[in-house]
Protein backbone atom coordinates (compact mmCIF):
# COMPACT_ATOMS: atom_id res chain seq x y z
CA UNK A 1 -63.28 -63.02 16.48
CA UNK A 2 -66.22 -60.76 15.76
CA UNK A 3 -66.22 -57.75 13.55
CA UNK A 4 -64.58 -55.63 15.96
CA UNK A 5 -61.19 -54.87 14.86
CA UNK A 6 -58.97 -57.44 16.93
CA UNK A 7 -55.45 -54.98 16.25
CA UNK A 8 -54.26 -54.33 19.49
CA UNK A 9 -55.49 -51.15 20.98
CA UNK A 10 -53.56 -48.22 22.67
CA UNK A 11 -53.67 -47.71 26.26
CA UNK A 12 -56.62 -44.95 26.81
CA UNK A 13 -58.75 -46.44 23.14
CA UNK A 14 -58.59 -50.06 25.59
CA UNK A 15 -59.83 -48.05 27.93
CA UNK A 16 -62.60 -46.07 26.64
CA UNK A 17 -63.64 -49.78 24.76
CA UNK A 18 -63.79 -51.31 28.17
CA UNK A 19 -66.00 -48.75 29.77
CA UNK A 20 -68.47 -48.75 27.08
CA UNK A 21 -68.48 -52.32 27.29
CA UNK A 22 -68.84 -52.22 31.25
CA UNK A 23 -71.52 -50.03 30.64
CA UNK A 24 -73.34 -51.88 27.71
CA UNK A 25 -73.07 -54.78 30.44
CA UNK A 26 -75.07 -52.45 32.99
CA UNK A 27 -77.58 -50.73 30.85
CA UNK A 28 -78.46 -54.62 29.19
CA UNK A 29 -78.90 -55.82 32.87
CA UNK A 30 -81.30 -52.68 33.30
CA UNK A 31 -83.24 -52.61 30.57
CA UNK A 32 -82.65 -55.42 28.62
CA UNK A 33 -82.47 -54.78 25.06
CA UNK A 34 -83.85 -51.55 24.45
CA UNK A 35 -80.78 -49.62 25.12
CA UNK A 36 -78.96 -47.63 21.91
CA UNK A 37 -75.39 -46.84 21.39
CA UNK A 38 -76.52 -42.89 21.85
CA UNK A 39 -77.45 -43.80 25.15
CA UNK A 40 -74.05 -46.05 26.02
CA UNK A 41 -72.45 -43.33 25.06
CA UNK A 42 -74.14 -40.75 27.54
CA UNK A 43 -74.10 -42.91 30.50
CA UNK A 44 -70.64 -43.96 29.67
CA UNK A 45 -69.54 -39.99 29.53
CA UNK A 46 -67.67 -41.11 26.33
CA UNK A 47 -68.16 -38.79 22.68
CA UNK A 48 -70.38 -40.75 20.06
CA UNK A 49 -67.77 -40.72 17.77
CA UNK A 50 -65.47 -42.78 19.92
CA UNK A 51 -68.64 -45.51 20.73
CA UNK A 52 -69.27 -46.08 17.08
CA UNK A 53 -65.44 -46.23 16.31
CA UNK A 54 -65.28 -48.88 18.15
CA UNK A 55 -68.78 -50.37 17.81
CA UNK A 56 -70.17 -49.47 14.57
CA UNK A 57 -73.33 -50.62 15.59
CA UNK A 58 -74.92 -52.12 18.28
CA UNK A 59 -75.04 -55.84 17.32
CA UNK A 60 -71.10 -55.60 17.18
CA UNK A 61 -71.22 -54.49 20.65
CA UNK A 62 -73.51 -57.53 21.96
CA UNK A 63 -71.23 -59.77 19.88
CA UNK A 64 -68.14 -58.35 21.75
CA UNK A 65 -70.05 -59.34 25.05
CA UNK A 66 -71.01 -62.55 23.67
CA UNK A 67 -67.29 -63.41 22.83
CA UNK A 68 -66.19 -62.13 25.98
CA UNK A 69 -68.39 -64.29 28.16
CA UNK A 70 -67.98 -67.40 26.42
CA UNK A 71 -64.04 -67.22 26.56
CA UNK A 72 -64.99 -67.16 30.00
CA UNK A 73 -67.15 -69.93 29.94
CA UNK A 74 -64.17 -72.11 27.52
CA UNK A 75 -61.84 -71.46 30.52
CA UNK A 76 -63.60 -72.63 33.49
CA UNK A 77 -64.44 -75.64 31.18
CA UNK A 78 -61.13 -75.82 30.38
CA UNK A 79 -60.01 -75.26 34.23
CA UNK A 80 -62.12 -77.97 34.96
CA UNK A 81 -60.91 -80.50 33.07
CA UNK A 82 -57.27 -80.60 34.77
CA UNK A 83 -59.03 -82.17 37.87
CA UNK A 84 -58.37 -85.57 38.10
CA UNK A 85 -61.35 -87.04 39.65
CA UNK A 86 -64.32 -86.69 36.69
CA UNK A 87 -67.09 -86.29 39.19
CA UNK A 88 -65.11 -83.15 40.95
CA UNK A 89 -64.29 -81.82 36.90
CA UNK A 90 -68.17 -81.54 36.10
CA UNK A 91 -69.09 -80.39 39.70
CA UNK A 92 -66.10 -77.88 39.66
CA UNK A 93 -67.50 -76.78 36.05
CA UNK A 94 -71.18 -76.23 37.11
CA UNK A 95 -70.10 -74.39 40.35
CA UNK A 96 -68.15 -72.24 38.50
CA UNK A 97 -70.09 -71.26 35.83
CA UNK A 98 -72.70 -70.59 38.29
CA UNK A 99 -70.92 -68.03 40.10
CA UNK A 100 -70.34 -66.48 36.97
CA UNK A 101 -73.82 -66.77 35.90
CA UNK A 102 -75.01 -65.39 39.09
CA UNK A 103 -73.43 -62.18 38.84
CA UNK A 104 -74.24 -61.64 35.24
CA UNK A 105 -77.46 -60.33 34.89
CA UNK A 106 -77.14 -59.11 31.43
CA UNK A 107 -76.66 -62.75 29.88
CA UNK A 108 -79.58 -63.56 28.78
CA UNK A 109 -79.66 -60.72 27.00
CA UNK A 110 -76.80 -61.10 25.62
CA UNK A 111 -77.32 -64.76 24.30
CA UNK A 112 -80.66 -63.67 22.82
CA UNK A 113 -79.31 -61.53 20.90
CA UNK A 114 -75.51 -62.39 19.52
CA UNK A 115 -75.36 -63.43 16.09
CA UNK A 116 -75.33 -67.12 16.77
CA UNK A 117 -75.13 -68.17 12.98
CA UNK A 118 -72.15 -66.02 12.08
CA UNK A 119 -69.37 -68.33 11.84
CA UNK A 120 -67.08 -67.03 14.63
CA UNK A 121 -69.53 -67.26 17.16
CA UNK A 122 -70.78 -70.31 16.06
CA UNK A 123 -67.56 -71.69 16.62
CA UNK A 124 -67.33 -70.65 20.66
CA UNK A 125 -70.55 -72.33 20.72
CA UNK A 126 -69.59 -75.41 19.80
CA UNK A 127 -66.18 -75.70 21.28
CA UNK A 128 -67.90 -74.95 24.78
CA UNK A 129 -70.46 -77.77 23.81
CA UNK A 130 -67.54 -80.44 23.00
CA UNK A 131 -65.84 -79.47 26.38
CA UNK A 132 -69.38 -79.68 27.99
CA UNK A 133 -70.05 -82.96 26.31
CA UNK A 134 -66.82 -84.28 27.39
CA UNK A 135 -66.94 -83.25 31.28
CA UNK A 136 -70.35 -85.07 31.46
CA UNK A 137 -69.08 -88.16 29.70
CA UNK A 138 -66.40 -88.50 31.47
CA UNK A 139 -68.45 -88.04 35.05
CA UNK A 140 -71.24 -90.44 33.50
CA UNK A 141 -68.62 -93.10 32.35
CA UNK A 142 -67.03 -92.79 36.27
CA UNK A 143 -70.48 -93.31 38.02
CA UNK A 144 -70.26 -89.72 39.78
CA UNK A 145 -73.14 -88.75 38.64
CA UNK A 146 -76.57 -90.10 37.52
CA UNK A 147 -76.44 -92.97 34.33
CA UNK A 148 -79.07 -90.51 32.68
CA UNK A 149 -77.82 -87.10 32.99
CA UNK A 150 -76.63 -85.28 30.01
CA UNK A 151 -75.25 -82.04 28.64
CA UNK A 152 -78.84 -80.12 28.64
CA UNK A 153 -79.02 -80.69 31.93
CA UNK A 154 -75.93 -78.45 32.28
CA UNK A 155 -77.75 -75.87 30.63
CA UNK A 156 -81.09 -76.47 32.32
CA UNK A 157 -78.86 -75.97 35.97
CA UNK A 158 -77.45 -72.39 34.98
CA UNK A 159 -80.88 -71.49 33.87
CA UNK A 160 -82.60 -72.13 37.06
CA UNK A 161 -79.71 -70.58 39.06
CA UNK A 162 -79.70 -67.83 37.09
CA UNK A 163 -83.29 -67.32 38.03
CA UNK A 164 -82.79 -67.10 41.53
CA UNK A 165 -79.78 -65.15 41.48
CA UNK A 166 -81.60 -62.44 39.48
CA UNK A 167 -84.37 -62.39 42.00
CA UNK A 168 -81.89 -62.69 45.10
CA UNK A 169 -79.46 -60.16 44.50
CA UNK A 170 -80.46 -57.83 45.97
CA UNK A 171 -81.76 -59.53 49.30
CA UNK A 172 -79.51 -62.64 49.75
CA UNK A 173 -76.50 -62.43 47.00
CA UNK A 174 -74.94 -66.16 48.31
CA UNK A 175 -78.41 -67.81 48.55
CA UNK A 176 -77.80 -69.20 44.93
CA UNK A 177 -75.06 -71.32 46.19
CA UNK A 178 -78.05 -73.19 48.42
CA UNK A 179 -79.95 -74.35 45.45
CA UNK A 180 -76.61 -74.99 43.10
CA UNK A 181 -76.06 -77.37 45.99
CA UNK A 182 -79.38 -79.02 46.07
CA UNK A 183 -79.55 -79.78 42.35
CA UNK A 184 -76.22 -80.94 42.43
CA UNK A 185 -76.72 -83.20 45.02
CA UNK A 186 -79.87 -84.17 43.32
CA UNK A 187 -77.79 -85.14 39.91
CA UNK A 188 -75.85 -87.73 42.20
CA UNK A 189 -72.81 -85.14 42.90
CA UNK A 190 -71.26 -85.24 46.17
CA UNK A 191 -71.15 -82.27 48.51
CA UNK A 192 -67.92 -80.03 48.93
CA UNK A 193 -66.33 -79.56 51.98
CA UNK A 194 -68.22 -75.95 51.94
CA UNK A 195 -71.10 -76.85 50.58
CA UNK A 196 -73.42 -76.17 53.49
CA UNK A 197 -75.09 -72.53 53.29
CA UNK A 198 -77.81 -70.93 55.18
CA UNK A 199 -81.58 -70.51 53.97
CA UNK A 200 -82.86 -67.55 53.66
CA UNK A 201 -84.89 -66.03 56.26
CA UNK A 202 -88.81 -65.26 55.96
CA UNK A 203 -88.13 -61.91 55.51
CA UNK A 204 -85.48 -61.83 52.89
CA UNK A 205 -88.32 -64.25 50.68
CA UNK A 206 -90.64 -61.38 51.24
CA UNK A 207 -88.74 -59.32 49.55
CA UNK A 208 -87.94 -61.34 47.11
CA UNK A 209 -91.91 -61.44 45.92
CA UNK A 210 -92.65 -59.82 42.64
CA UNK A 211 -93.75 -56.48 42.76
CA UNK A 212 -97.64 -54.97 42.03
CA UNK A 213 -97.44 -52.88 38.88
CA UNK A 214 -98.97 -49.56 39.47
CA UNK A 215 -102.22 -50.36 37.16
CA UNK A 216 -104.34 -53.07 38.64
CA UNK A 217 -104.95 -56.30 36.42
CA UNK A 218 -107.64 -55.48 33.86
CA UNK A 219 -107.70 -51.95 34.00
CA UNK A 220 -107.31 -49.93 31.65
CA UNK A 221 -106.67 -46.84 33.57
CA UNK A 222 -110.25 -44.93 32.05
CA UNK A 223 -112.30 -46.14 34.99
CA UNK A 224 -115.98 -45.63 34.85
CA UNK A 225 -115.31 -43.95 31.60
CA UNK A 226 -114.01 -47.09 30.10
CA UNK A 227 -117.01 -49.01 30.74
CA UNK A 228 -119.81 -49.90 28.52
């Protein structure tokens, strides 16, 4: 629980809390951290009053999001764990979380910035890392997967997924599925049966290249003026 009030919430309050949150969720992605309740509030079309009622500040609001993806994250765990086979629990685990991690772009955000010491939070932390710890023993102890690989590597995985599905989104919104595949298969997982996906083509990487900011490297934007 965080220190949101956890009564149970009329019909229209549930639904004024879940469009601020869907909104939070949206301006996060956007603009990372520099987003204030004020302007939740305006974007969301909801009154101030009814924002901080709810959120009474804005690190209750990331701690909301925090609690709300992790429960995520406990279920697929837990989902995965009814599978029989323990190379198919871990693979089912990482594929799912994935997926989810690909269409999240305001996690990071998110994680940097929960209160990861308060107790409640704490404790989502760590029951995700014994279910973790226990869907890579178990795969470890069955041979499914390589004798070295452990729980970090989890972690590591949704990282670098998460990094191409932020730059792919746009272009190629599957092509995460591609490399999920690769490093899976490079762990010692076998392949699904619908594990073979398309690369993407030369021009979808070209628009996947960073950017040029407006202001050239090095300058300063004074020009001759600038110089000595």
């Amino acid at each position: 629980m965080t220190r949101e009030t956890q009564r149970p919430l009329r019909a229209d309050a549930e639904r004024n809390r879940r469009l601020i949150m869907e909104t939070a969720d949206r301006m996060f992605a956007q603009h990372g951290s520099a987003v204030t309740l004020n302007e939740i509030s305006r974007e969301a079309g909801v009154g101030v009053a009814t924002v901080y009622r709810r959120f009474p500040d804005l690190q209750v609001l990331i701690d909301a999001l925090f609690t709300e993806r992790f429960t995520t994250f406990l279920r697929l765990a837990t989902e995965a764990e009814q599978q029989p086979d323990p190379g198919q629990a871990l693979r089912h685990y990482l594929l799912a979380a994935a997926q989810w991690r690909a269409r999240d772009r305001a996690l990071d955000v998110i994680l940097a910035h929960a209160s990861m010491d308060d107790r409640p939070i704490a404790q989502m932390r760590d029951d995700l890392g014994r279910h973790v710890d226990g869907l890579v023993a178990g795969a470890v102890a069955a041979g499914a997967v390589r004798e070295d690989f452990a729980s970090p590597d989890v972690y590591a995985f949704l990282h670098m997924i998460g990094a191409v599905a932020d730059r792919t989104e746009e272009v190629a919104p599957e092509a995460w599925r591609r490399y999920a595949e690769a490093l899976l298969m490079g762990f010692g997982l076998e392949q699904g049966p619908a594990a073979h996906t398309s690369p993407m083509t030369d021009g979808q990487i070209l628009r996947t290249w960073p950017v040029p900011s407006t202001q050239p490297p090095g300058d300063t934007g004074q020009g001759d003026a600038g110089r000595g």
